[in-house]
C-alpha atoms as a PDB file:
ATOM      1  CA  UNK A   1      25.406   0.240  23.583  1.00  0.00           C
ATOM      2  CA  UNK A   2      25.261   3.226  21.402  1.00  0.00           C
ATOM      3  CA  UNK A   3      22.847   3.428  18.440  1.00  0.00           C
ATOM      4  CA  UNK A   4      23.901   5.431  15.995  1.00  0.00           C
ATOM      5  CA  UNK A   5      21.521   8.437  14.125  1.00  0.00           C
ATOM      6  CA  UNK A   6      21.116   8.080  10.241  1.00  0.00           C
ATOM      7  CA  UNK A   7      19.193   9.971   8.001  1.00  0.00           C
ATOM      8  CA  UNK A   8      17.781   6.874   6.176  1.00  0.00           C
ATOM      9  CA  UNK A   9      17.085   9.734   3.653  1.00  0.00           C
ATOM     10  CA  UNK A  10      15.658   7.577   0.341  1.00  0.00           C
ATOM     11  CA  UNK A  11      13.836   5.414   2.376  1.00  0.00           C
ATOM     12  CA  UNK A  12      12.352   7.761   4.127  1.00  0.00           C
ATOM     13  CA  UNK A  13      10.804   9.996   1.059  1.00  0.00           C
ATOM     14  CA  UNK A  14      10.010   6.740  -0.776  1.00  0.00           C
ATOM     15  CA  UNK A  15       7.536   5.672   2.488  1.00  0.00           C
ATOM     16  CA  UNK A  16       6.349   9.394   2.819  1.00  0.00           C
ATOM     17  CA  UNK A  17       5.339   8.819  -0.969  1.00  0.00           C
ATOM     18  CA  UNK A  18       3.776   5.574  -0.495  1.00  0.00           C
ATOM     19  CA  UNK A  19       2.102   6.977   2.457  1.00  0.00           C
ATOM     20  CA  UNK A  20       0.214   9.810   0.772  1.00  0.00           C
ATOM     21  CA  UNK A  21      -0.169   7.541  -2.589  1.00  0.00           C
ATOM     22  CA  UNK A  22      -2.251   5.030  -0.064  1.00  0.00           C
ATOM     23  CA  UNK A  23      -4.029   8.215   1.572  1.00  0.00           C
ATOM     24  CA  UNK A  24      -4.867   9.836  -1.950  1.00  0.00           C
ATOM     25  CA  UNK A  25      -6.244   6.751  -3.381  1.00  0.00           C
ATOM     26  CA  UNK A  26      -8.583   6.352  -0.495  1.00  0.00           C
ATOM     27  CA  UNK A  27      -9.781  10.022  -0.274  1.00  0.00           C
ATOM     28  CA  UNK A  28      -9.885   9.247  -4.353  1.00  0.00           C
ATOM     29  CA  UNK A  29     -11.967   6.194  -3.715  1.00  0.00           C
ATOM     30  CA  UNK A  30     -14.431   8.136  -0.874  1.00  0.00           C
ATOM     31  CA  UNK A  31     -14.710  11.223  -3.128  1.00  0.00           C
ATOM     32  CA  UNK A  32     -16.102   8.961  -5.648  1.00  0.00           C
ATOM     33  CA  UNK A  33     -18.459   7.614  -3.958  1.00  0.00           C
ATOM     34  CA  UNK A  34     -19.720  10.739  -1.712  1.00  0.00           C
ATOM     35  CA  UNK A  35     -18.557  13.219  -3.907  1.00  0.00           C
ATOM     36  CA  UNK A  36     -20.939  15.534  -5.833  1.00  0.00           C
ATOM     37  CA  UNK A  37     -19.483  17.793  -8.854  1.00  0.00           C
ATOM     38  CA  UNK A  38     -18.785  21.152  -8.238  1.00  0.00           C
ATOM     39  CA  UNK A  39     -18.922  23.825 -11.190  1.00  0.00           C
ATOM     40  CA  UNK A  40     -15.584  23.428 -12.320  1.00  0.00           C
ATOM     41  CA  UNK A  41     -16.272  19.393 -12.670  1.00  0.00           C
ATOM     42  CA  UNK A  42     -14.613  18.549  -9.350  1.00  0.00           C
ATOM     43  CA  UNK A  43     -15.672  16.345  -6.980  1.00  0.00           C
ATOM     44  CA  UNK A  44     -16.359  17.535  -3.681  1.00  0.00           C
ATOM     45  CA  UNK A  45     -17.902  16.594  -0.438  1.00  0.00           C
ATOM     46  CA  UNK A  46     -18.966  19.658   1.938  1.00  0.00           C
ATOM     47  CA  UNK A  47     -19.481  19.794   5.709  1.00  0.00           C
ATOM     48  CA  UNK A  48     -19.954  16.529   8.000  1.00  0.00           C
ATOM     49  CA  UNK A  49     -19.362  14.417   4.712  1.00  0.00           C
ATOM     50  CA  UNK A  50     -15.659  15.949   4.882  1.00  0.00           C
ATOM     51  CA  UNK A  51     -15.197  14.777   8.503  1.00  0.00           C
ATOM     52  CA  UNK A  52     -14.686  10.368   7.269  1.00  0.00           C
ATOM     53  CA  UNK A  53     -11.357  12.402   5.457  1.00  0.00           C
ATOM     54  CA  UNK A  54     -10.189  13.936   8.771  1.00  0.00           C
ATOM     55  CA  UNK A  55     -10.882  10.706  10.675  1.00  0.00           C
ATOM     56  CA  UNK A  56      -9.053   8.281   7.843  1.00  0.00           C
ATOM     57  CA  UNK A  57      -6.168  11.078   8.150  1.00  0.00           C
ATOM     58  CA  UNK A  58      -6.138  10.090  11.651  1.00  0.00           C
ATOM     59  CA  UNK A  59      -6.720   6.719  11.725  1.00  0.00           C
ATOM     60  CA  UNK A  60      -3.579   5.854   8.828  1.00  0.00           C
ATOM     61  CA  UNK A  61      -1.295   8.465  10.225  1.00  0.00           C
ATOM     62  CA  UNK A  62      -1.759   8.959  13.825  1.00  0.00           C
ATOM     63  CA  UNK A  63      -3.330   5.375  15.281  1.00  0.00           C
ATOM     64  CA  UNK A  64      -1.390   3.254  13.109  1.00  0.00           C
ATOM     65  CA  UNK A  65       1.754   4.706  13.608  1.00  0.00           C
ATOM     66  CA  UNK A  66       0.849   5.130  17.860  1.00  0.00           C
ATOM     67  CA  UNK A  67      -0.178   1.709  17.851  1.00  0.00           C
ATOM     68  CA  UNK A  68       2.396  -0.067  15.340  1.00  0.00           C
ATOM     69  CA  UNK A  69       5.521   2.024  15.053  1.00  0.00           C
ATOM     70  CA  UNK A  70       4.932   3.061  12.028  1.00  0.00           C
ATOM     71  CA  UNK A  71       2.588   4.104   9.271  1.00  0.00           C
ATOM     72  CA  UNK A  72       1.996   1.301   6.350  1.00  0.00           C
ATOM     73  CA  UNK A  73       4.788   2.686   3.703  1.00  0.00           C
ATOM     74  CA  UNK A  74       7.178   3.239   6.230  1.00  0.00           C
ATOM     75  CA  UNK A  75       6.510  -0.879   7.745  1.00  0.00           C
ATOM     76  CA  UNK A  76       7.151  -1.731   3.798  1.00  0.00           C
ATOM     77  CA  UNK A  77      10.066  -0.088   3.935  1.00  0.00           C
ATOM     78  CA  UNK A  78      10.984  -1.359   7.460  1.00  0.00           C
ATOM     79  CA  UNK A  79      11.583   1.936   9.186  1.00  0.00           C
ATOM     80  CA  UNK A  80      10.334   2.617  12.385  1.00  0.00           C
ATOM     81  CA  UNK A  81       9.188   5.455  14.492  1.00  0.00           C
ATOM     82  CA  UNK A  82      10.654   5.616  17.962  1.00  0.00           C
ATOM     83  CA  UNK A  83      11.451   7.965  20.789  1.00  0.00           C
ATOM     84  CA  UNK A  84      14.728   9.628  20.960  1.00  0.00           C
ATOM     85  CA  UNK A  85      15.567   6.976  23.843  1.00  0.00           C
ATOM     86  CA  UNK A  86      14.722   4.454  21.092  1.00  0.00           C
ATOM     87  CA  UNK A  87      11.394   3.392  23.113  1.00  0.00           C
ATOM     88  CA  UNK A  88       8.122   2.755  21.225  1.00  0.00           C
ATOM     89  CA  UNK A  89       6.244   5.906  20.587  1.00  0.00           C
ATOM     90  CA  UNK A  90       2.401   5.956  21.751  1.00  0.00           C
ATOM     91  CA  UNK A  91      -0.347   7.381  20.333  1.00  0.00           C
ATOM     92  CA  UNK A  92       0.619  11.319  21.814  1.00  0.00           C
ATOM     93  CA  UNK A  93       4.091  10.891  19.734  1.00  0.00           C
ATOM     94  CA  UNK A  94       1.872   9.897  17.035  1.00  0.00           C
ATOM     95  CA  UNK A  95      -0.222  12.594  17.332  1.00  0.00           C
ATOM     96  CA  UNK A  96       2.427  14.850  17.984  1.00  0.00           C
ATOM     97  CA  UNK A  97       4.733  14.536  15.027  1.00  0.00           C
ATOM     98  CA  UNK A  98       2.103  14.441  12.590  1.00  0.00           C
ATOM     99  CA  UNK A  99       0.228  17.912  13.812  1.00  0.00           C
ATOM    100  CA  UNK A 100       3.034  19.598  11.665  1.00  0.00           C
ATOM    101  CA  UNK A 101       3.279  17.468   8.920  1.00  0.00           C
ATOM    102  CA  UNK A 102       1.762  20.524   6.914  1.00  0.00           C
ATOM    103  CA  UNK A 103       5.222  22.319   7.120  1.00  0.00           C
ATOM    104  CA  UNK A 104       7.185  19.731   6.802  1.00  0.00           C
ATOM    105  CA  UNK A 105       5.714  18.862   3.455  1.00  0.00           C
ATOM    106  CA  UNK A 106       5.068  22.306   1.979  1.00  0.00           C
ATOM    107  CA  UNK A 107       6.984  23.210  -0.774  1.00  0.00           C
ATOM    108  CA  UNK A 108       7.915  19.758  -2.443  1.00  0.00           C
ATOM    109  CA  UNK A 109       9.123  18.551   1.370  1.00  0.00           C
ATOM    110  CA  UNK A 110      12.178  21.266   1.086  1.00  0.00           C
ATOM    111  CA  UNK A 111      11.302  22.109   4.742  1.00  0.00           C
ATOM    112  CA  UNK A 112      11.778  18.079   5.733  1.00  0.00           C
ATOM    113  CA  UNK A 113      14.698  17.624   3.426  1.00  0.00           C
ATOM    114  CA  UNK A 114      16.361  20.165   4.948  1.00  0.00           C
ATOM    115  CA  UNK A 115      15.346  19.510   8.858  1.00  0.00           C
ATOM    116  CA  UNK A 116      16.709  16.078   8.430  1.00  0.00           C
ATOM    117  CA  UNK A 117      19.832  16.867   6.551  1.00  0.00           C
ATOM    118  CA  UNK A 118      20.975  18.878   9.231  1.00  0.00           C
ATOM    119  CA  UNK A 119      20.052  18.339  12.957  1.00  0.00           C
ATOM    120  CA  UNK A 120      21.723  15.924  15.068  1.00  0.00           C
ATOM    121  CA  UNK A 121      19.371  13.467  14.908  1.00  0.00           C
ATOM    122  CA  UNK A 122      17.949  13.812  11.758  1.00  0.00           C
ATOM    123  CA  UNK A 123      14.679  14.682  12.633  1.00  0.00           C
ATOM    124  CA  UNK A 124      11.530  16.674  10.872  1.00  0.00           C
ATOM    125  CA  UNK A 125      10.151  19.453  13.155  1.00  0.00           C
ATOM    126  CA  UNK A 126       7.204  17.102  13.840  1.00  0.00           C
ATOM    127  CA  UNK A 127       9.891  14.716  15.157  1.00  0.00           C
ATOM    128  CA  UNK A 128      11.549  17.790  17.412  1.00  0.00           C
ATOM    129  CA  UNK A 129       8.280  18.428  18.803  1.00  0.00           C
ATOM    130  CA  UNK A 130       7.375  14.963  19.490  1.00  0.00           C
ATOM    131  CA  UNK A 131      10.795  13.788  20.302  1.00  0.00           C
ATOM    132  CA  UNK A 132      10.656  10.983  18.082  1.00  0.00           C
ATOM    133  CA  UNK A 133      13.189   9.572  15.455  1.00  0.00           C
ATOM    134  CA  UNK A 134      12.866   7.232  12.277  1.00  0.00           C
ATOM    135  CA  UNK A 135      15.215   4.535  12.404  1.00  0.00           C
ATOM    136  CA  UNK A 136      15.992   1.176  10.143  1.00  0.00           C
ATOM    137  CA  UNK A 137      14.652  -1.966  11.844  1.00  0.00           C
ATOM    138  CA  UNK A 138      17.210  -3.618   9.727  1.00  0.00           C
ATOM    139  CA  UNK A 139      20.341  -1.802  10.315  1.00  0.00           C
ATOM    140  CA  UNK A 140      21.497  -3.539  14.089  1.00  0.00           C
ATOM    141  CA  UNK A 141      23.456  -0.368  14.566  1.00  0.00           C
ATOM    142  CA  UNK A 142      19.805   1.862  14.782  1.00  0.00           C
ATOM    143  CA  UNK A 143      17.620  -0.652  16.639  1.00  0.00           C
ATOM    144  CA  UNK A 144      18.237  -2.853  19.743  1.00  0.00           C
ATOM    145  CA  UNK A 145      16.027  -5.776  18.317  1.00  0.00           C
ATOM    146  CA  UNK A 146      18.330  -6.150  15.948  1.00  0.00           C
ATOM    147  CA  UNK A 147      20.980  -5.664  18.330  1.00  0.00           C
ATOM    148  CA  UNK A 148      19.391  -8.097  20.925  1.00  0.00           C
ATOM    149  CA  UNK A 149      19.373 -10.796  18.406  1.00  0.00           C
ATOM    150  CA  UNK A 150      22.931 -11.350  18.237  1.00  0.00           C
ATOM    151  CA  UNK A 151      23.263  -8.459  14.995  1.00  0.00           C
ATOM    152  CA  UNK A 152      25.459  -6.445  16.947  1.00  0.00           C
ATOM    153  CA  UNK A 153      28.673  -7.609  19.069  1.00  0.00           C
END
């Protein structure tokens, strides 16, 4: 059988929203509780107290996406992170595709937009490194659970 490659485009910038929405409000939430003001009003936390953000950036992004598939907006949206031989990514893949999630999402996600608009498999450059795709767990024609069940003839 041969899956085909979609961009799953509007589902796939509504999960990247709720995914930094959910990481915001928690760094929002830890900032004000360990934060201390800065001169311009801010809150700020300064060396070791920074490191719980770097952990809870790896923790939602890279363990529960190596470990489930799939990062909590994209599972509410029911897309799926696999490799390009639609096997379930591990924690390197994980890892791997979210080390350049920086220029993917730099200027307003233009960089991502564009990356998976236009290569074969519609994938981000994190994606190209980690040679990983996002596909619909509910479109039988992206997934082979779907096809297993009977979805696809």
């Amino acid at each position: 059988m041969k899956y085909a490659y979609k961009t799953n485009f509007k589902k796939r910038i509504l999960a990247t929203v709720l995914d930094y929405l959910i990481f915001g409000l928690l760094c929002y939430l830890y900032l004000g509780f360990f934060g201390t003001e800065n001169d311009e009003g801010a809150l700020v936390v300064r060396n070791l107290m920074a490191l719980p953000i770097l952990i809870l950036w790896l923790v939602y992004f890279v363990a529960i996406e190596g470990l489930k598939g799939a990062t909590l907006g994209h599972q509410a949206l029911n897309l799926k992170v696999l490799t390009v031989r639609r096997d379930e990514i591990g924690l390197t893949e994980a890892f791997l595709r979210r080390l350049l999630d920086l220029i993917d999402i730099l200027w307003y996600g233009i960089p991502a937009i564009i990356e998976i608009k236009y290569t074969e498999k519609h994938q981000r450059l994190g994606d190209l490194v980690a040679g990983t795709i996002v596909i619909d767990t509910e479109d039988p024609t992206q997934y082979k659970a779907a096809a297993n069940n009977g979805l696809i003839q």
